[in-house]
N, C-alpha and C. Protein backbone atom coordinates (compact mmCIF):
# COMPACT_ATOMS: atom_id res chain seq x y z
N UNK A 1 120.21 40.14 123.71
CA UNK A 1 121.56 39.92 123.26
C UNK A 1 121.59 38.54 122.61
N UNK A 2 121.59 38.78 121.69
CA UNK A 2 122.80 37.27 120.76
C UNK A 2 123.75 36.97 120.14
N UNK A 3 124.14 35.67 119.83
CA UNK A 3 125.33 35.32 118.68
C UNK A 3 126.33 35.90 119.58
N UNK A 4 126.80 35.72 121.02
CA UNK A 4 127.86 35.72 121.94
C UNK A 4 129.00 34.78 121.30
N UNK A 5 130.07 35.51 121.16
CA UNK A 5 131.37 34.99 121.13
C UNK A 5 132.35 35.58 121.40
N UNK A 6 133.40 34.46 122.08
CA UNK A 6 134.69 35.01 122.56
C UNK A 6 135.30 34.42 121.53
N UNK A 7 136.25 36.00 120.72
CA UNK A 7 137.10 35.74 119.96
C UNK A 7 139.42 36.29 120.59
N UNK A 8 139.49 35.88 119.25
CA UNK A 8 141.01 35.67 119.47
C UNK A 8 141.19 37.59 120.32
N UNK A 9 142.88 37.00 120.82
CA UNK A 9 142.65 38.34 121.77
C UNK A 9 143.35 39.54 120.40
N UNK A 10 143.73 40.52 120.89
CA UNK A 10 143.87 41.67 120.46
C UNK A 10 145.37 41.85 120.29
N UNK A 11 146.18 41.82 119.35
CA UNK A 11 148.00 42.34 119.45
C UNK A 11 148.59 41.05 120.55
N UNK A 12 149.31 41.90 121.35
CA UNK A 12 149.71 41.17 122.40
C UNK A 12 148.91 40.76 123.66
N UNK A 13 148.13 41.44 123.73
CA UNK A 13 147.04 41.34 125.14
C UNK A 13 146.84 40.11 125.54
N UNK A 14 146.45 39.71 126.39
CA UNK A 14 146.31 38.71 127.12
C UNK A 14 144.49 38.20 127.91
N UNK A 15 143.70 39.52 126.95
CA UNK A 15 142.71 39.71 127.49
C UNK A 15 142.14 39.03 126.29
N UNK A 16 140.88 38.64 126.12
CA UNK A 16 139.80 37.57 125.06
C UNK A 16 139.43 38.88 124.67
N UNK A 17 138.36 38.92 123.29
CA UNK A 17 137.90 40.29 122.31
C UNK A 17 136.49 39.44 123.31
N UNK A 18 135.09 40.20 123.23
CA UNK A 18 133.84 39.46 123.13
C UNK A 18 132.90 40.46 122.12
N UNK A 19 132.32 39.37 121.56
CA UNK A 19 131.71 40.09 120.31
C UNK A 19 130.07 39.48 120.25
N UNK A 20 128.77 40.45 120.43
CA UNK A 20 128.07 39.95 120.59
C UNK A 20 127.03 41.02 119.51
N UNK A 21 125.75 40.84 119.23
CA UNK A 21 124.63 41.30 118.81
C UNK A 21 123.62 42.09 119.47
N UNK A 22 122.92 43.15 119.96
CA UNK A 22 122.15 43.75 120.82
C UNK A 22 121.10 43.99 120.14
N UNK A 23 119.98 43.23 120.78
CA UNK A 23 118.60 43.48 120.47
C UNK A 23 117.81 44.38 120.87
N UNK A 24 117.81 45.65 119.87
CA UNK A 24 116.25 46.48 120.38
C UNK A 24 115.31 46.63 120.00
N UNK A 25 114.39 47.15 120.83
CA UNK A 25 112.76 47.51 120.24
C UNK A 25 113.10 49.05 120.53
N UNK A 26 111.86 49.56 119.23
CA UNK A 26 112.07 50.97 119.58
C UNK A 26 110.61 51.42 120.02
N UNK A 27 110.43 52.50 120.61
CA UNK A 27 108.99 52.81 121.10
C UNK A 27 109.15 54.59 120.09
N UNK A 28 107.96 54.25 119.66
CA UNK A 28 107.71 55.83 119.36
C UNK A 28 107.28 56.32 120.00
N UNK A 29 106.37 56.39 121.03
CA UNK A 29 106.03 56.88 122.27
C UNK A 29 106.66 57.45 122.80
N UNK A 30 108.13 56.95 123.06
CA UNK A 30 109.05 57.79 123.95
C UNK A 30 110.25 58.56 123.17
N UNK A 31 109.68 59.78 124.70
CA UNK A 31 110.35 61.17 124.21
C UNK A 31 111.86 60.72 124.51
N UNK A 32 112.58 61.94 124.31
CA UNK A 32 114.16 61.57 124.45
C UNK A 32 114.28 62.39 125.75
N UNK A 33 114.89 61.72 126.79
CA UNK A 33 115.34 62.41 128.28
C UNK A 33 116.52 63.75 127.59
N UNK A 34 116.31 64.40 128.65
CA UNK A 34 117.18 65.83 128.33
C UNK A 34 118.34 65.32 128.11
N UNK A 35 119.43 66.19 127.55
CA UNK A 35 120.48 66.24 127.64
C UNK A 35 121.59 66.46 128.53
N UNK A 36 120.86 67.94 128.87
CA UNK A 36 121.19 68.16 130.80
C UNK A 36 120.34 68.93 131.37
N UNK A 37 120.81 68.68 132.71
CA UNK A 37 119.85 69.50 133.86
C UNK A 37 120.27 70.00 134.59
N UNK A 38 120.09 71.42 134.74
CA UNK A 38 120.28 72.85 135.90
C UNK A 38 119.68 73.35 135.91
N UNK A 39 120.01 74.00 137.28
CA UNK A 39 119.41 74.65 137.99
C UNK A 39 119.39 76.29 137.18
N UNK A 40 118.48 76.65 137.35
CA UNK A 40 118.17 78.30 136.45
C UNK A 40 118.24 79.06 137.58
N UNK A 41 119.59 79.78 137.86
CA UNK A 41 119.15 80.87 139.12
C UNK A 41 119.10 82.25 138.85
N UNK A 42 118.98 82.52 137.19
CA UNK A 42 118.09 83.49 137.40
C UNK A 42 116.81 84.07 137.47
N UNK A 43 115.72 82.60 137.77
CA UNK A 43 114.57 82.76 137.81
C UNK A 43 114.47 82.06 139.51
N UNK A 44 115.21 81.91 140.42
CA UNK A 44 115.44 81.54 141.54
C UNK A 44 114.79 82.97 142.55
N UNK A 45 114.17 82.20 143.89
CA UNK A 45 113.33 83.16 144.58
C UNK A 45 114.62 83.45 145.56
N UNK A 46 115.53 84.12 146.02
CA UNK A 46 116.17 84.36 147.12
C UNK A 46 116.23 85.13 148.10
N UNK A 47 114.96 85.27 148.02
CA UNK A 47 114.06 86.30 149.69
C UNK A 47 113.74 84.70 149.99
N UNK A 48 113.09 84.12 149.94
CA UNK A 48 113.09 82.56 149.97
C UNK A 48 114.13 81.87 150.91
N UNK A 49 115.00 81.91 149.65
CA UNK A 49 116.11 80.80 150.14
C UNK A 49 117.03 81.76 151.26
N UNK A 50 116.95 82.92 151.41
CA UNK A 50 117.60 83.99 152.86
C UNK A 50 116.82 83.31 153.58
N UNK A 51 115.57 83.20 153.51
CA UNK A 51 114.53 82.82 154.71
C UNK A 51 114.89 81.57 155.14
N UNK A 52 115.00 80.66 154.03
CA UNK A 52 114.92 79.10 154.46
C UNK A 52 116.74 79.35 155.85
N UNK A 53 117.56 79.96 154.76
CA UNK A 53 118.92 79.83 155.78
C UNK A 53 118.65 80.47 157.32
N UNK A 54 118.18 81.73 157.19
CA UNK A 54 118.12 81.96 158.72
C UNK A 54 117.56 81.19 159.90
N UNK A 55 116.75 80.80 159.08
CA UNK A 55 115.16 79.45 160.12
C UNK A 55 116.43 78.81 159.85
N UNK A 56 117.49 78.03 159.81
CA UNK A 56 118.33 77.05 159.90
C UNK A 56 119.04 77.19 161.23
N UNK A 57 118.80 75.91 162.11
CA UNK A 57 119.49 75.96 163.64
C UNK A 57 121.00 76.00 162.76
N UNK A 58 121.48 75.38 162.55
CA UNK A 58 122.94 75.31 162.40
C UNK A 58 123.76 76.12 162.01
N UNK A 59 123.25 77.06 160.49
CA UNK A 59 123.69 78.51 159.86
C UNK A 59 123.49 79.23 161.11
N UNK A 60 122.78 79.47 162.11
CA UNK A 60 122.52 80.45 162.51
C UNK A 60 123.38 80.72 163.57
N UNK A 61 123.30 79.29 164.52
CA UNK A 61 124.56 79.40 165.64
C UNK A 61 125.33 77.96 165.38
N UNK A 62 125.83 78.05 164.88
CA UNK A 62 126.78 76.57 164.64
C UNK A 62 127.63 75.90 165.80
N UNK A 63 127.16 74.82 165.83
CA UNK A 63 127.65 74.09 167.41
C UNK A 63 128.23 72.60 166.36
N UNK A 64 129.01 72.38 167.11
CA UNK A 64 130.19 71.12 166.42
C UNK A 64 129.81 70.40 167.73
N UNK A 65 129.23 68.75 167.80
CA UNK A 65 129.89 68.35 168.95
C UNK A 65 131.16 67.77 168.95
N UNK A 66 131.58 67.17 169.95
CA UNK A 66 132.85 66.73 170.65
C UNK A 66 132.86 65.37 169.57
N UNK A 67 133.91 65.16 168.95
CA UNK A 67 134.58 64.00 168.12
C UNK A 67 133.87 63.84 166.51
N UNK A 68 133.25 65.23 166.38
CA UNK A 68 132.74 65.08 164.72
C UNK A 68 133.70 65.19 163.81
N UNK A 69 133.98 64.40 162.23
CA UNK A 69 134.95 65.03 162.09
C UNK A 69 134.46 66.45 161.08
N UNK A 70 135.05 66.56 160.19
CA UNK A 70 135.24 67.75 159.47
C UNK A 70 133.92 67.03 158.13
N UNK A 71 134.03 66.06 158.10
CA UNK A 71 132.92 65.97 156.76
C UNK A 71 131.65 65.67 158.00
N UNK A 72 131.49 65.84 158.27
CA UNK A 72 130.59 65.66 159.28
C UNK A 72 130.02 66.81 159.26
N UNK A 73 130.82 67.42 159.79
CA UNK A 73 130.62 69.37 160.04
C UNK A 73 129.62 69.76 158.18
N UNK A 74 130.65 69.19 157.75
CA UNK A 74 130.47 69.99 156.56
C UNK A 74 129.26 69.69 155.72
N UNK A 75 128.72 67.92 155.94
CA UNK A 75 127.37 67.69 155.82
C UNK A 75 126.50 68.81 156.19
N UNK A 76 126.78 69.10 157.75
CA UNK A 76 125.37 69.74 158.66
C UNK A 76 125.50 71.26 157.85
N UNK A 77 126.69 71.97 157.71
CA UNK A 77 126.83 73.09 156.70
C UNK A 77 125.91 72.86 155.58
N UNK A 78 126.43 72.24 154.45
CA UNK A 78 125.77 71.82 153.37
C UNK A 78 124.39 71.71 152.98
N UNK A 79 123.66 70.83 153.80
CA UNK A 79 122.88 69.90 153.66
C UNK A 79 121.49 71.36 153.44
N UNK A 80 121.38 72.38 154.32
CA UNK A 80 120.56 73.45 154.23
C UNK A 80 120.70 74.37 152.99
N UNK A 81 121.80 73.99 152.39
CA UNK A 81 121.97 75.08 151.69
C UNK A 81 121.60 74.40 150.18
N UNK A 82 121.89 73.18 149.62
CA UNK A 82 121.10 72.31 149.31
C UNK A 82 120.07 71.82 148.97
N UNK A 83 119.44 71.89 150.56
CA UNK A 83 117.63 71.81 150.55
C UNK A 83 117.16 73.01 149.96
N UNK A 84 117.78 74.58 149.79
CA UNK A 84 117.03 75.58 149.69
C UNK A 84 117.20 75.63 148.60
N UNK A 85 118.54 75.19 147.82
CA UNK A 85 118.16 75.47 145.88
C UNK A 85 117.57 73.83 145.49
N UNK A 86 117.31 72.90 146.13
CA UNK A 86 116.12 72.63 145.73
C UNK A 86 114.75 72.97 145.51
N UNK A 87 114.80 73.75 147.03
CA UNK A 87 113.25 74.50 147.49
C UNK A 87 112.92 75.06 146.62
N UNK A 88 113.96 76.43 146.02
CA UNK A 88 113.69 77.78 145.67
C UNK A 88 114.57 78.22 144.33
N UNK A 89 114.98 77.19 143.81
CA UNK A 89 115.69 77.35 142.55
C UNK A 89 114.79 76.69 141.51
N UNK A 90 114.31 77.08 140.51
CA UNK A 90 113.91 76.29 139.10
C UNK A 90 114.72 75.62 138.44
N UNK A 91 114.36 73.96 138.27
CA UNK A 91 115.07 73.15 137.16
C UNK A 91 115.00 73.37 135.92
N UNK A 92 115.57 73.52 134.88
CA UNK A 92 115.86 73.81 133.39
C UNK A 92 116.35 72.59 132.52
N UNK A 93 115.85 72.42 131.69
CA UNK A 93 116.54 71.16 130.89
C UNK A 93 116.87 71.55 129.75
N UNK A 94 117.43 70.67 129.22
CA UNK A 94 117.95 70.94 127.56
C UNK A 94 118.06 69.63 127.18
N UNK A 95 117.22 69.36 125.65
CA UNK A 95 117.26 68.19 124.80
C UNK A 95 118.35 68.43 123.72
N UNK A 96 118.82 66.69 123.70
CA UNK A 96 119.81 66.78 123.17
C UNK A 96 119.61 67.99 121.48
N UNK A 97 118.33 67.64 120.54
CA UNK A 97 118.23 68.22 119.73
C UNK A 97 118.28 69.93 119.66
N UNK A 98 118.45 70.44 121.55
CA UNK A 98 118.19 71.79 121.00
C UNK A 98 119.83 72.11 120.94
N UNK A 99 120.29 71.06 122.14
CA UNK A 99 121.56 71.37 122.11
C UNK A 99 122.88 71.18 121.37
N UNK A 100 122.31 70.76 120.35
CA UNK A 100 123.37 70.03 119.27
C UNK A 100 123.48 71.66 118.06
N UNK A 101 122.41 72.30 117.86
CA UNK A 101 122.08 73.26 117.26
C UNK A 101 123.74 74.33 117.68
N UNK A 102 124.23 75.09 116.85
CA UNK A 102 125.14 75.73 116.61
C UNK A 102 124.23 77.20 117.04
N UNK A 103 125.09 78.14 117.92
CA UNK A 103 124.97 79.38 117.75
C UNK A 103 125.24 79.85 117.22
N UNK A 104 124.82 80.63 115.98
CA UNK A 104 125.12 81.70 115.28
C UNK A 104 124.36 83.07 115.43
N UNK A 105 125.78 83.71 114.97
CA UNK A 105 125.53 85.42 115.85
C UNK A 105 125.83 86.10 114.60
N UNK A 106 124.49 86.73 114.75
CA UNK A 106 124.55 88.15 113.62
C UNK A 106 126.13 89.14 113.63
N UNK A 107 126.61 89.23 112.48
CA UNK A 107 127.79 90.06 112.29
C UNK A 107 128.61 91.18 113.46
N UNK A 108 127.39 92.15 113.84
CA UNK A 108 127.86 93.09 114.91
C UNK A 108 128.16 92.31 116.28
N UNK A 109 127.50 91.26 116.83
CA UNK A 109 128.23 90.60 117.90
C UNK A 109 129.32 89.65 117.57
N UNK A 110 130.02 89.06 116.61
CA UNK A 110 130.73 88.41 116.24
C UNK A 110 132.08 89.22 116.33
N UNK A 111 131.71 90.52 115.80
CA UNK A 111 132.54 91.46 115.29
C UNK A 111 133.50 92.14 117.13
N UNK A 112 132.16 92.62 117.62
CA UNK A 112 132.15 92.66 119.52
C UNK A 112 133.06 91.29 119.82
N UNK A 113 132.60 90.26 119.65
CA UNK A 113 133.21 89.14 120.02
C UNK A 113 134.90 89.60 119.65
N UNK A 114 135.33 89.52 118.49
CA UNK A 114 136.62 89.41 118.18
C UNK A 114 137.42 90.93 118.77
N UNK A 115 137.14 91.54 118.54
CA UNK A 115 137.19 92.92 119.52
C UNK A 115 137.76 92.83 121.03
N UNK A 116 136.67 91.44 121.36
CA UNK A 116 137.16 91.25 123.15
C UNK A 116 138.55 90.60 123.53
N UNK A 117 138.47 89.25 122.61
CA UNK A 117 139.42 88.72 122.09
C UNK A 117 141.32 89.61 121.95
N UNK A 118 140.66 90.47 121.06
CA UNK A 118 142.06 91.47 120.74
C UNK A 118 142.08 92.26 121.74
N UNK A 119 141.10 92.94 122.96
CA UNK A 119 141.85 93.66 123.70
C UNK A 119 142.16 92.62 124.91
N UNK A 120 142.23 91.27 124.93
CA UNK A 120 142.33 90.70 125.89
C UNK A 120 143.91 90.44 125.59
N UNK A 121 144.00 89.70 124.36
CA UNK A 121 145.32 89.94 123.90
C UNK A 121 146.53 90.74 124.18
N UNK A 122 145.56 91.89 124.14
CA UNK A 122 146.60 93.10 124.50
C UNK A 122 146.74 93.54 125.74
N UNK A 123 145.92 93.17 126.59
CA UNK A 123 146.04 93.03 128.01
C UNK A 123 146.84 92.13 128.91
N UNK A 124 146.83 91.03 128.06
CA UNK A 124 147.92 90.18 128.85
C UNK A 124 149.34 90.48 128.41
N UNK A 125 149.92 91.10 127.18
CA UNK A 125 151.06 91.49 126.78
C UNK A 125 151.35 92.68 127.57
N UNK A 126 150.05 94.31 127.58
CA UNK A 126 150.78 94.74 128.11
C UNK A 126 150.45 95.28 130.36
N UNK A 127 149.70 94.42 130.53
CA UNK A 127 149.82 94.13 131.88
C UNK A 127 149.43 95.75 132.52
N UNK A 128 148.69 96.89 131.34
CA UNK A 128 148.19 98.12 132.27
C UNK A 128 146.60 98.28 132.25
N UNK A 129 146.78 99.34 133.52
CA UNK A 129 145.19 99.04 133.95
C UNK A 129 143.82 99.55 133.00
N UNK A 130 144.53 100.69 131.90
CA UNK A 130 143.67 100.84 130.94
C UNK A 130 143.66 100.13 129.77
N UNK A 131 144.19 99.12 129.63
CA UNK A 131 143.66 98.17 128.82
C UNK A 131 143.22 96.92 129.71
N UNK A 132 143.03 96.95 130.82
CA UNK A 132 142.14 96.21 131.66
C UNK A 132 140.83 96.56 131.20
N UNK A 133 140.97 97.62 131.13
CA UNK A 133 139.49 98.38 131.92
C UNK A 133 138.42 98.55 130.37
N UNK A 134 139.51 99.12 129.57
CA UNK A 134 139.43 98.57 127.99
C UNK A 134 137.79 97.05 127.80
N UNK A 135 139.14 96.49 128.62
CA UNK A 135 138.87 94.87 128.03
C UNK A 135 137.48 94.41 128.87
N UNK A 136 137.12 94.78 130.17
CA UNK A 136 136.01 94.68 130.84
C UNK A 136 134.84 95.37 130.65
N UNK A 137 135.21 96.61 129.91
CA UNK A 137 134.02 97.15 129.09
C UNK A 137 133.68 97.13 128.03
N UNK A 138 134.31 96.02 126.97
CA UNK A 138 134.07 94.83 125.86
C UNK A 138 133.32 94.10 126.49
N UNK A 139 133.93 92.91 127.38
CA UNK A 139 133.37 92.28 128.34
C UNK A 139 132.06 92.28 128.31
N UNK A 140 131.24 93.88 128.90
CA UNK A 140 129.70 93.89 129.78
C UNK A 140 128.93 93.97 128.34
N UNK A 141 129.61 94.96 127.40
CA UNK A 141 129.30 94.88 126.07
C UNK A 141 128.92 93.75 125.06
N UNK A 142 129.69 92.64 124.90
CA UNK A 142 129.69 91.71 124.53
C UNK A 142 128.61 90.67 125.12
N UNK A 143 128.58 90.83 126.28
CA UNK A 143 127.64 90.15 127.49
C UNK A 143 126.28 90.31 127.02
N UNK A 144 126.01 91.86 127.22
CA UNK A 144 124.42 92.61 126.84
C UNK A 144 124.12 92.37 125.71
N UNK A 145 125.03 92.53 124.92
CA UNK A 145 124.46 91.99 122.76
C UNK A 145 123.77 90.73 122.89
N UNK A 146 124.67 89.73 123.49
CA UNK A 146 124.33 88.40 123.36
C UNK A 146 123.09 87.84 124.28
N UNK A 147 123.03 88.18 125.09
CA UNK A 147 121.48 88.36 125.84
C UNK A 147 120.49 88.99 125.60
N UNK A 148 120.55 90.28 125.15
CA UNK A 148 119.48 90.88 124.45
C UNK A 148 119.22 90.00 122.69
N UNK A 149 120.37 89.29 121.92
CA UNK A 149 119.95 88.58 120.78
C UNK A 149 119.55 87.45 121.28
N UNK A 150 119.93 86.63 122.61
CA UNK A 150 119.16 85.44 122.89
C UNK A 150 117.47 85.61 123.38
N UNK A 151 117.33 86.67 124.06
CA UNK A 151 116.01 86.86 124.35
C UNK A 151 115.14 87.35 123.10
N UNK A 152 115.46 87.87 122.29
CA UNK A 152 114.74 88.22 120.86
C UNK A 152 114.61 87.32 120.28
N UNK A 153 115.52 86.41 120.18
CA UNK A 153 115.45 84.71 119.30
C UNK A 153 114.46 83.98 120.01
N UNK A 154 114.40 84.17 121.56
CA UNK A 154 113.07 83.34 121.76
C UNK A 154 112.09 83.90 121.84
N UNK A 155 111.71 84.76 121.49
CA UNK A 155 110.55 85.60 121.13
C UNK A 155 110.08 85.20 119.97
């Protein structure tokens, strides 16, 4: 950091501006940390993580002692359930560059898309169960296009 200065304040404020210079080096070497990180549970083992919970003293017969309070409790709850999608869940990342990328969807799911849209529309206006039912079998529809075109795209 250089060329630090406190300048005049801002409008009425009463607070100082500070205005300074930031010095970096850049490394080409380094990669860019993800963007984000989750957990993938649909590649998660959960014959596993059933196992890890039952072997758990506490899931299994839960005993509170005398003057715990409630986050207390809820640690000893927690804390197993936790350890097991650490255990038995796969981490997934995403860089910022993949994630900045726009989805675009071939015409017939777009088309599905707006489809869901309008019978949802029409479901909340007219409040019956066959345009519920309508709208949830857009829904699984819309669901399956877009998963079967995401798994082909990474192919």
């Amino acid at each position: 950091m250089s060329e630090l200065q406190v300048v005049e304040t801002f409008s009425t404020s009463d607070h100082c501006n500070v205005e300074f210079s930031l010095i970096l080096g850049h490394d080409e070497n380094c990669t860019s940390p993800p963007a984000a990180v989750y957990y993938d549970y649909e590649r998660a083992d959960y014959d596993s993580i059933v196992l890890h919970l039952l072997n758990d003293s506490f899931l299994s017969s839960p005993r509170y002692d005398q003057g715990e309070t409630a986050d207390q409790v809820w640690d000893k709850f927690i804390k197993p359930l936790n350890e097991a999608v650490q255990l038995y869940v796969p981490v997934k990342s995403v860089h910022a560059s993949s994630a900045k990328k726009p989805k675009w969807r071939p015409r017939h799911i777009r088309r599905a898309v707006s489809k869901k849209r309008n019978l949802w529309r029409l479901y909340r206006k007219s409040r019956s169960l066959a345009d519920k039912s309508r709208y949830q079998e857009q829904c699984a529809c819309v669901k399956k296009l877009v998963y079967d075109y995401d798994k082909q795209v990474e192919q």
